[in-house]
Protein backbone atom coordinates (compact mmCIF):
# COMPACT_ATOMS: atom_id res chain seq x y z
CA UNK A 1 -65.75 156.58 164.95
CA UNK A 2 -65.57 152.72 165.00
CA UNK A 3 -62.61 150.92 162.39
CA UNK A 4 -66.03 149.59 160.61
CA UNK A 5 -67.31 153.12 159.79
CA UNK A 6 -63.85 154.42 158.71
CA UNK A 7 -63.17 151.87 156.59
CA UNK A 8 -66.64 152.01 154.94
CA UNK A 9 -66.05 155.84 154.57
CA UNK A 10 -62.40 155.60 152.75
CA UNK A 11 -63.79 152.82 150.73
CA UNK A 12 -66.88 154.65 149.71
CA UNK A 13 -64.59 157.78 149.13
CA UNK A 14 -62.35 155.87 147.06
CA UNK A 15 -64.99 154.28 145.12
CA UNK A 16 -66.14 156.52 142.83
CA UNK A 17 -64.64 159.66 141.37
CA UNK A 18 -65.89 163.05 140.96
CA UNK A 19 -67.12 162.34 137.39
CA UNK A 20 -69.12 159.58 138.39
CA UNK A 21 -70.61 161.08 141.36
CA UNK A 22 -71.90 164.25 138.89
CA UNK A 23 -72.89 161.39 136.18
CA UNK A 24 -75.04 159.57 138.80
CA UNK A 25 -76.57 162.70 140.27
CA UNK A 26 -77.15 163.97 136.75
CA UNK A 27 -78.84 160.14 136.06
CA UNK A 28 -81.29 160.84 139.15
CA UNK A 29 -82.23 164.52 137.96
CA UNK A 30 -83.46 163.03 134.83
CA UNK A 31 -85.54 159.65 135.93
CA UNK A 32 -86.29 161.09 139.01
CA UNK A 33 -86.68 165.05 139.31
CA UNK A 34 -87.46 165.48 135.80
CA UNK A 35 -88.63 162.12 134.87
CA UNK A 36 -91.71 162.22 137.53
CA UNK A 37 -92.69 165.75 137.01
CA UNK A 38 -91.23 166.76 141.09
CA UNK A 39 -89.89 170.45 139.92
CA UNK A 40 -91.29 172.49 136.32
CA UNK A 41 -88.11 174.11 136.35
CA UNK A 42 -85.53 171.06 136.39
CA UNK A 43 -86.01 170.45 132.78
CA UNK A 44 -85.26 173.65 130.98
CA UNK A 45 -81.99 174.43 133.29
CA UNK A 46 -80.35 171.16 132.55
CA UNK A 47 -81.18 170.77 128.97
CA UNK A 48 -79.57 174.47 128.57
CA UNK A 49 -76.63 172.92 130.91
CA UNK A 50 -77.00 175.89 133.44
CA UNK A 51 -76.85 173.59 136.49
CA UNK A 52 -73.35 173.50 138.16
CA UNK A 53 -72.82 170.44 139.84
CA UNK A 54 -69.64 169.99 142.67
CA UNK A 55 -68.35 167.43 144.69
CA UNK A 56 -67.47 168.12 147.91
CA UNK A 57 -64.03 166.74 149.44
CA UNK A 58 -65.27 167.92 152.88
CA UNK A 59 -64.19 165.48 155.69
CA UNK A 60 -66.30 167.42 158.38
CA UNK A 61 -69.42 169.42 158.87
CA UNK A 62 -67.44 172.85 159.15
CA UNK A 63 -65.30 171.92 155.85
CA UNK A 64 -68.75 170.66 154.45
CA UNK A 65 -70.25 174.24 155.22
CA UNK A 66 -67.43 176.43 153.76
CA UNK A 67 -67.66 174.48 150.46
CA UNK A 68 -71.58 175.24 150.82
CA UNK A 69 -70.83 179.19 151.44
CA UNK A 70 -68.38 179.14 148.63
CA UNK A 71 -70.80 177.73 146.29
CA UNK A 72 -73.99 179.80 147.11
CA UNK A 73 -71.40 182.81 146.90
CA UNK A 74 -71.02 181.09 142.87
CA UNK A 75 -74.53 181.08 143.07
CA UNK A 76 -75.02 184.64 144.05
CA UNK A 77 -72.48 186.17 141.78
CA UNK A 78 -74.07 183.79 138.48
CA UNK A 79 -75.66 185.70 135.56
CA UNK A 80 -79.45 184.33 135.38
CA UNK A 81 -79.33 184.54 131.10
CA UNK A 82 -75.79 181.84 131.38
């Protein structure tokens, strides 16, 4: 990894915080996902807040893939009616 590429990373990292990163992805979901139609089922789970939304502090692919195991193991475990 080149000084340039680190730096961008920690400075992206330290840019925005986990609430912002959820607000912004929640901001896409509705102009974007919901807003042009791209999934009939978007709508209904977000209005009845049943979408869980994480950050991920992952550094590398492997840490990136046990945070994605942990969460579909959330997923798999979640009660369908919540």
């Amino acid at each position: 990894m080149t000084d340039t590429t680190q730096n961008r990373q920690e400075t992206s990292a330290a840019t925005f915080s986990d609430d912002e990163i959820v607000a912004q992805t929640k901001l896409w979901l509705e102009r974007a996902v919901i807003g042009l139609n791209l999934c009939p089922f978007a709508k209904s789970v977000h209005i009845k807040n049943q979408i869980r939304y994480v950050v991920s502090p992952a550094q590398t692919p492997e840490e990136l893939a046990a945070d994605l195991v942990a969460e579909l193991e959330v997923l798999a475990e979640a009660n369908p009616e919540k």
